[in-house]
Each structure stands twice: as C-alpha cells, then as structure tokens.
Protein backbone atom coordinates (compact mmCIF):
# COMPACT_ATOMS: atom_id res chain seq x y z
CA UNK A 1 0.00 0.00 0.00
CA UNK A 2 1.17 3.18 -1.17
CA UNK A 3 1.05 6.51 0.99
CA UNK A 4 -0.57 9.40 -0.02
CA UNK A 5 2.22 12.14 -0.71
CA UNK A 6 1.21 15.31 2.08
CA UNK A 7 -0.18 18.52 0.62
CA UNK A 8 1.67 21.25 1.12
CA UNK A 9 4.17 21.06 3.65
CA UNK A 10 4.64 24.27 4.93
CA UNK A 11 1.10 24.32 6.11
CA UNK A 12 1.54 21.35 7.65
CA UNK A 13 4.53 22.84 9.11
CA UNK A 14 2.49 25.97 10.50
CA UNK A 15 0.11 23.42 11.76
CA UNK A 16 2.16 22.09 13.81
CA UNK A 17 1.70 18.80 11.66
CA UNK A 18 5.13 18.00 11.41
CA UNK A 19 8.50 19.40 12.63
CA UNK A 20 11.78 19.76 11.39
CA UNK A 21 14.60 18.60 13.64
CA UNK A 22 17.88 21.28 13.39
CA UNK A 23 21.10 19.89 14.28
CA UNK A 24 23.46 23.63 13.56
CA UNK A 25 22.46 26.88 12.35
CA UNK A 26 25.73 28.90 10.73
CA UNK A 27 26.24 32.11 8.63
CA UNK A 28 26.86 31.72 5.11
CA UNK A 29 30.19 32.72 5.16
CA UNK A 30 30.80 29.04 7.03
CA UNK A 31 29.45 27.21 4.50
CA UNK A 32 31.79 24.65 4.14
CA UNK A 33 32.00 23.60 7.56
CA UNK A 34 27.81 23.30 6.81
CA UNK A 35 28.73 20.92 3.96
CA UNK A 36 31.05 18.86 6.36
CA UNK A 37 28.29 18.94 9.28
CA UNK A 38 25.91 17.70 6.57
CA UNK A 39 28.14 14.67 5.25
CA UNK A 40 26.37 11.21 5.70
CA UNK A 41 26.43 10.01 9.73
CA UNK A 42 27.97 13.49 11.30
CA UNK A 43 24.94 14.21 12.94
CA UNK A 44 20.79 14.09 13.01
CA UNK A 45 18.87 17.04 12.08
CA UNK A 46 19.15 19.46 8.94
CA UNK A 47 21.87 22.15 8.90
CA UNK A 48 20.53 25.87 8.53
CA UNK A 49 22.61 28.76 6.83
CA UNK A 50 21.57 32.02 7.89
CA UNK A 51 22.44 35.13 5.36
C-alpha cells in the first residue's frame, strides 16, 4: 500500500503537523564547515545557513 504524498508542507509545518529537527544553524560565510556537518552520519537534524 502506497502513501498518499502530504499537501503542502509548509502548512503542515504551521500546523504544527510536522517538525523539522535542526542539528546547527551557521552564517553563510561558514558554508563549508555546513557541507562537512551535513556529510552522511555526522549528525541528526538538517543544517541551517543564515544570510
């Protein structure tokens, strides 16, 4: 059995529907230490780069 594919996720996201787990937050200017963060196994959760 197949599962339906979720609307739009940003509403679901406002809706408190579903979260998003956020493992570093960095400037831009540190980008590749985001790329290294983000490498397979390094840690859980997404890696945010602020402007």
């Amino acid at each position: 059995m197949r599962r339906r594919a979720p609307g739009n996720p940003f509403a679901a996201h406002g809706r408190g529907e579903i979260t998003a787990q956020v493992a570093a937050v960095l400037p831009l200017a540190r980008v590749a230490e985001a790329l290294r963060l983000a490498d397979p196994g390094t840690l859980t959760g997404k890696v945010v780069l602020t402007p």
